[in-house]
Protein backbone atom coordinates (compact mmCIF):
# COMPACT_ATOMS: atom_id res chain seq x y z
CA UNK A 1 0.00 0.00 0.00
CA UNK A 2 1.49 3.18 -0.68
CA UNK A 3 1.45 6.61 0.88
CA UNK A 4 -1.70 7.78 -0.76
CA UNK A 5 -3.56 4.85 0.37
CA UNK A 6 -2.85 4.92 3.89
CA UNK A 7 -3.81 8.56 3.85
CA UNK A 8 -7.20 7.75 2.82
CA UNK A 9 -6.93 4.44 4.47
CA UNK A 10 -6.68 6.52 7.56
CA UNK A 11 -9.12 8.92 7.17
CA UNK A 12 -11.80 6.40 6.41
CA UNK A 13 -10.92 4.49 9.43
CA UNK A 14 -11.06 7.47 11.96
CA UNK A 15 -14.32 8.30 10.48
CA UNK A 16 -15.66 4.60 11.30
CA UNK A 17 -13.96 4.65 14.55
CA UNK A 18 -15.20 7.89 15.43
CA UNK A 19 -18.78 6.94 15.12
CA UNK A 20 -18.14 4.18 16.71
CA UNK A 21 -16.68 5.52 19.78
CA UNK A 22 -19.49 7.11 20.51
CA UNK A 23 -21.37 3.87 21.31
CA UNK A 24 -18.88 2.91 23.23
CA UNK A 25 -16.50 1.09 21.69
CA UNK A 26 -13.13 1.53 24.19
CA UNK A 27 -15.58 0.16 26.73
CA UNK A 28 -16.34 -3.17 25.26
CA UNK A 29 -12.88 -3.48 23.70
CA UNK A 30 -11.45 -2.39 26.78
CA UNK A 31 -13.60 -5.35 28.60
CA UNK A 32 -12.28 -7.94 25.87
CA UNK A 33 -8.83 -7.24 26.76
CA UNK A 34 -8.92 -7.87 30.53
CA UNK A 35 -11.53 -10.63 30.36
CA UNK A 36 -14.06 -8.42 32.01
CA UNK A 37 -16.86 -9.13 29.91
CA UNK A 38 -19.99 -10.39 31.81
CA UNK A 39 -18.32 -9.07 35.31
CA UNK A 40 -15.26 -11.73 34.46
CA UNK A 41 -17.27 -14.62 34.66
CA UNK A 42 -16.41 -17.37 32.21
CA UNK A 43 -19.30 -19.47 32.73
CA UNK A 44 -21.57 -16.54 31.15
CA UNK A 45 -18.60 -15.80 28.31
CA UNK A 46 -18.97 -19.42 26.99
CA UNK A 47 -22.53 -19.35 27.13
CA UNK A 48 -22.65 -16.15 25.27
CA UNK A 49 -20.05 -17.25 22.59
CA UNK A 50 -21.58 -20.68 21.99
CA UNK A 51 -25.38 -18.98 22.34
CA UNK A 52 -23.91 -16.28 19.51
CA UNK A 53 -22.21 -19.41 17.55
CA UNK A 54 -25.98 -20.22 15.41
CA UNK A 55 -26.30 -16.52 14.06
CA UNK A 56 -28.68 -15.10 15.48
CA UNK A 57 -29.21 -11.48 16.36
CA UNK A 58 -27.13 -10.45 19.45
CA UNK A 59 -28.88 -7.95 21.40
CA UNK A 60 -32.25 -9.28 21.06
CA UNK A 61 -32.10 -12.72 21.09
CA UNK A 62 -28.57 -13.90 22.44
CA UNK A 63 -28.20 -11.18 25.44
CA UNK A 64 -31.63 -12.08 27.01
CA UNK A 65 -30.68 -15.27 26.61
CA UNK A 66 -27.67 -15.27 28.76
CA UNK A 67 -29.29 -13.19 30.89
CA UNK A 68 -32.05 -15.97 31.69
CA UNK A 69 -29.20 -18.15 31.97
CA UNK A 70 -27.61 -16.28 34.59
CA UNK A 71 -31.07 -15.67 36.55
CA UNK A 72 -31.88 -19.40 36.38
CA UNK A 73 -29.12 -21.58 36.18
CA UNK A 74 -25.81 -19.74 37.51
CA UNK A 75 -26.80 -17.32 39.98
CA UNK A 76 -28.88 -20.30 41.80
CA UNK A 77 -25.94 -22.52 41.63
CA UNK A 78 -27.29 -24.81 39.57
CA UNK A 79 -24.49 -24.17 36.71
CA UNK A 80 -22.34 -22.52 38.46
CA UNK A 81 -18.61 -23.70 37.12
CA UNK A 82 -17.41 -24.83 33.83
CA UNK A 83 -17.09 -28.04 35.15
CA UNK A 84 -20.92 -27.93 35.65
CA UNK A 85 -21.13 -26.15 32.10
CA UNK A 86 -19.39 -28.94 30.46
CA UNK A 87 -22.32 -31.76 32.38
CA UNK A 88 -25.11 -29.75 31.19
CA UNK A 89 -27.49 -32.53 29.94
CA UNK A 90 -28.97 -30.18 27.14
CA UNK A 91 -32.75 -31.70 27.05
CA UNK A 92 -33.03 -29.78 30.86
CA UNK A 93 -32.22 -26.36 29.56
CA UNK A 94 -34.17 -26.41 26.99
CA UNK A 95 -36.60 -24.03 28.52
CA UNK A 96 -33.54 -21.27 28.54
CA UNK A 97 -31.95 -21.97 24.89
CA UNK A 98 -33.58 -24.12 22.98
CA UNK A 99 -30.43 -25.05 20.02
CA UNK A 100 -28.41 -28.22 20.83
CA UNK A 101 -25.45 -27.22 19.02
CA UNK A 102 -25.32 -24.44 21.46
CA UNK A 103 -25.07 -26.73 24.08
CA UNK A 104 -22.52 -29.31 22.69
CA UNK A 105 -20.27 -26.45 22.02
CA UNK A 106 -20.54 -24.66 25.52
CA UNK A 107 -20.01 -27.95 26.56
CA UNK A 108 -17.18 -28.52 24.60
CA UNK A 109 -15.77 -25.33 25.53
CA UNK A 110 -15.95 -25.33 29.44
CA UNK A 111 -14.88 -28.95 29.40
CA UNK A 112 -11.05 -28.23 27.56
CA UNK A 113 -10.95 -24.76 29.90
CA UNK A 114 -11.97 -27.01 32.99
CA UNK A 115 -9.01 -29.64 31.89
CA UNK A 116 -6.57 -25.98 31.15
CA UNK A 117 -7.60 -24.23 35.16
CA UNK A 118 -6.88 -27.98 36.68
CA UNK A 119 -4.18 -28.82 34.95
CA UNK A 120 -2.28 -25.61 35.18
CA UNK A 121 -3.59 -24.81 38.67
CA UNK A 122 -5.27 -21.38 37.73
CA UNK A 123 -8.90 -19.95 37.70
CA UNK A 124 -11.26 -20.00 35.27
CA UNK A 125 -10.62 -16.37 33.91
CA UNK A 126 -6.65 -17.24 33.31
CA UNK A 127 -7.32 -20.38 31.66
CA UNK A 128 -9.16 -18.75 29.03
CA UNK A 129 -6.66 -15.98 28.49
CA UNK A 130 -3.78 -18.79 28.64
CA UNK A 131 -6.03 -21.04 25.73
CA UNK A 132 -6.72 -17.97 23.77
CA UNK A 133 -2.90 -17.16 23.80
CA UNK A 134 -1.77 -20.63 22.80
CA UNK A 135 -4.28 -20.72 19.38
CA UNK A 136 -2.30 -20.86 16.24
CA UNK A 137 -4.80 -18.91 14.17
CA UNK A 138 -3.58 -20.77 10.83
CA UNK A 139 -4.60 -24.01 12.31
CA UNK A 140 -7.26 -23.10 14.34
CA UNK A 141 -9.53 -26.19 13.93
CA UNK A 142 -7.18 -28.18 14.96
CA UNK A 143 -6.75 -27.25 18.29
CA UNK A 144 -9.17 -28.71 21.32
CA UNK A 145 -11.90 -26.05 21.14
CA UNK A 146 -11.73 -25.57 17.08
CA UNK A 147 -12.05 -29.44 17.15
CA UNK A 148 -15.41 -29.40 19.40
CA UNK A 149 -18.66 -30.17 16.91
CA UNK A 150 -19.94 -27.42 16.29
CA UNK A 151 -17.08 -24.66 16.74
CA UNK A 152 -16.08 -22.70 13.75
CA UNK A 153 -13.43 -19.92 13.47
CA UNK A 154 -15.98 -17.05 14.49
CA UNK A 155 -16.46 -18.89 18.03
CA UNK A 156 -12.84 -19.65 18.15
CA UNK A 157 -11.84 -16.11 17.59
CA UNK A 158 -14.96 -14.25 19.66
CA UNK A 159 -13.51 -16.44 22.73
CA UNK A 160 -9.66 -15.22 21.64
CA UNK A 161 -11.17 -11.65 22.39
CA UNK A 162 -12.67 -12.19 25.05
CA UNK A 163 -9.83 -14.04 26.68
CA UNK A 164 -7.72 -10.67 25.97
CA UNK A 165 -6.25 -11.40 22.75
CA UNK A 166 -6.08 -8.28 20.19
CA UNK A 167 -7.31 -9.90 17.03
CA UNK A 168 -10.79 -10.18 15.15
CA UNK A 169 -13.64 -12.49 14.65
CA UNK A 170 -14.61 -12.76 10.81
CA UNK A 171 -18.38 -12.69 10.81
CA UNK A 172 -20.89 -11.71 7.93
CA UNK A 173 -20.79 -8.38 9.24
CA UNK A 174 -17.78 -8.09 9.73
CA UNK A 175 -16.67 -8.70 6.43
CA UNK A 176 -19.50 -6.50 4.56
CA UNK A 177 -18.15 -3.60 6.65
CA UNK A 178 -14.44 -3.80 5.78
CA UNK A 179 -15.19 -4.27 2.44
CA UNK A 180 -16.95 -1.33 2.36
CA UNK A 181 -14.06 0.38 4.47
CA UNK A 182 -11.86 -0.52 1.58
CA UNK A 183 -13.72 0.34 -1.06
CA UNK A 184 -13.96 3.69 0.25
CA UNK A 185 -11.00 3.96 0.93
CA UNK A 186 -9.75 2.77 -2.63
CA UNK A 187 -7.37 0.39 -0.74
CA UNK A 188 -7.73 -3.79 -2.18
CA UNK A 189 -6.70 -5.59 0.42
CA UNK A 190 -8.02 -9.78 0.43
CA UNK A 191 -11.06 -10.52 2.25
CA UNK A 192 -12.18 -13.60 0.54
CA UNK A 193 -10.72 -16.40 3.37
CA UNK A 194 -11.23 -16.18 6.94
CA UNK A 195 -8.13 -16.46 8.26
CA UNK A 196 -7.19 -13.78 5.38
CA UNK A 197 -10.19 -11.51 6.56
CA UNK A 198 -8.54 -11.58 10.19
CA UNK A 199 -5.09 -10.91 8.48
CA UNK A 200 -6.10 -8.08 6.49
CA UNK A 201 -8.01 -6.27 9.79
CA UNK A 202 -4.84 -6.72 11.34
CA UNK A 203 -2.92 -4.75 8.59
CA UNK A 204 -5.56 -2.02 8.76
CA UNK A 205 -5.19 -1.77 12.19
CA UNK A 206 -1.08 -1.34 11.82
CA UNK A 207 -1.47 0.93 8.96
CA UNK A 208 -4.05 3.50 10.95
CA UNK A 209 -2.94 2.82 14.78
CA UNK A 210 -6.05 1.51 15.87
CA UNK A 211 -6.21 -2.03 17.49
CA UNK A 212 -7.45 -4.91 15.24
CA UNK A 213 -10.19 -5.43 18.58
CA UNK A 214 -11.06 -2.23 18.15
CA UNK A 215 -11.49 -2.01 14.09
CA UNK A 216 -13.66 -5.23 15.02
CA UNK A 217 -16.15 -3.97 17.61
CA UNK A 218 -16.04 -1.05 14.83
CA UNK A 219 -17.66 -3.04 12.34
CA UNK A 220 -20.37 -4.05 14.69
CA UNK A 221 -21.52 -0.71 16.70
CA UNK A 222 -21.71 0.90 13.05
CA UNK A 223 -23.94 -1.03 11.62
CA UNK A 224 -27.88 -1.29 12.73
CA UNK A 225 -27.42 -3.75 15.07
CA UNK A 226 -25.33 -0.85 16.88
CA UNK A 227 -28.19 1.66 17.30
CA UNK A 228 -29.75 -0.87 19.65
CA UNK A 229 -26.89 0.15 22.15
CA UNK A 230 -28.82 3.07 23.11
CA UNK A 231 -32.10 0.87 23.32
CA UNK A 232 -33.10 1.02 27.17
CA UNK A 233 -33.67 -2.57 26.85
CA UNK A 234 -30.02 -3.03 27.42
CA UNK A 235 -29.24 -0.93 29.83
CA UNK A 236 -28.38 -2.62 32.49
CA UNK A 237 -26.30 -5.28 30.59
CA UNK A 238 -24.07 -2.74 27.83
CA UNK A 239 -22.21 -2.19 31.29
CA UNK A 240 -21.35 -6.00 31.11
CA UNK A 241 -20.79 -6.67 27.66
């Protein structure tokens, strides 16, 4: 890329950024990074990573979600530990999340982080940061988690983040935006793969001094789905989130 397109490169990014900051984007990014999402609680990260693994909308359908999962099953005790997360038999939750592939990957999930806090002799919130660490993002799926029916590389990458790694998840919307980005900014960068998509956010974010976490949670709060930050709705979880 030469000078010219990392000018407007630049520009276009700061614009998107911008925009974004004003729905709070340091906040959640900032959260990411120190595994603070949902208070620091694991249990409700994996739930909310393998709730948001079918594709369907986040703030209306997946945050209520792990919100009734937190009312009903962890705050009572009753699913209180990955452990317990990983023996979830998924025909008695139905009632709280209906998709067994949401299941069998939380399931998954909690069981390899389990096997990572007891093996290592650390909490929950340090085995995730240690697993999302240790991912080779080239060879993703063939790591534990990638390898858990079910998991794809936007799970894989979503738990990265939240497990304080600075990369990017490549998700439909994701990609629409940056393509967009890019064609605004004249720049042709590859977005075609997935692993490419995550490359190419991470040469953005070199090339205009933002974080690649940050050019992520971008993509999202600028699009519709970002105007529901302000919905009252969600008050009292965009603290958490």
């Amino acid at each position: 890329m030469n000078a010219n397109g990392t000018a407007r490169l630049q520009s276009v990014v700061d614009e998107y950024v911008a925009e974004a900051a004003e729905k709070g984007l340091y906040d959640h990014t900032g959260r990411c990074l120190r595994t603070e999402r949902w208070d620091g609680t694991v249990v409700l990260m994996v739930v909310d990573a393998a709730f948001t693994s079918v594709g369907l909308d986040y703030f209306n359908t997946v945050v209520p979600a792990v919100l009734d999962f937190e009312a009903s099953l962890y705050d009572p005790g009753t699913v209180s530990t990955l452990e317990g997360l990983a023996d979830v038999r998924p025909e008695t939750v139905e009632d709280v999340w209906a998709n067994r592939r949401s299941w069998r990957v939380a399931r998954g999930v909690a069981d390899h982080l389990a096997t990572v806090a007891d093996r290592e002799g650390v909490d929950d919130r340090e085995a995730l940061r240690r697993w999302a660490a240790d991912v080779d993002l080239e060879r993703w799926d063939e790591g534990p988690v990638g390898a858990v029916s079910g998991v794809g590389i936007n799970t894989v990458q979503y738990l990265r983040m939240m497990g304080g790694v600075d990369t990017a998840m490549p998700d439909s919307i994701v990609r629409r935006v940056i393509e967009r980005l890019l064609a605004e900014a004249d720049v042709d960068l590859p977005t075609d793969g997935d692993v490419e998509l995550v490359r190419t956010i991470g040469d953005i974010a070199a090339a205009t001094d933002h974080r690649p976490i940050e050019v992520c949670w971008t993509t999202w709060l600028v699009e519709s789905e970002g105007d529901l930050v302000a919905d009252e709705r969600y008050r009292d979880a965009l603290d958490r989130i």
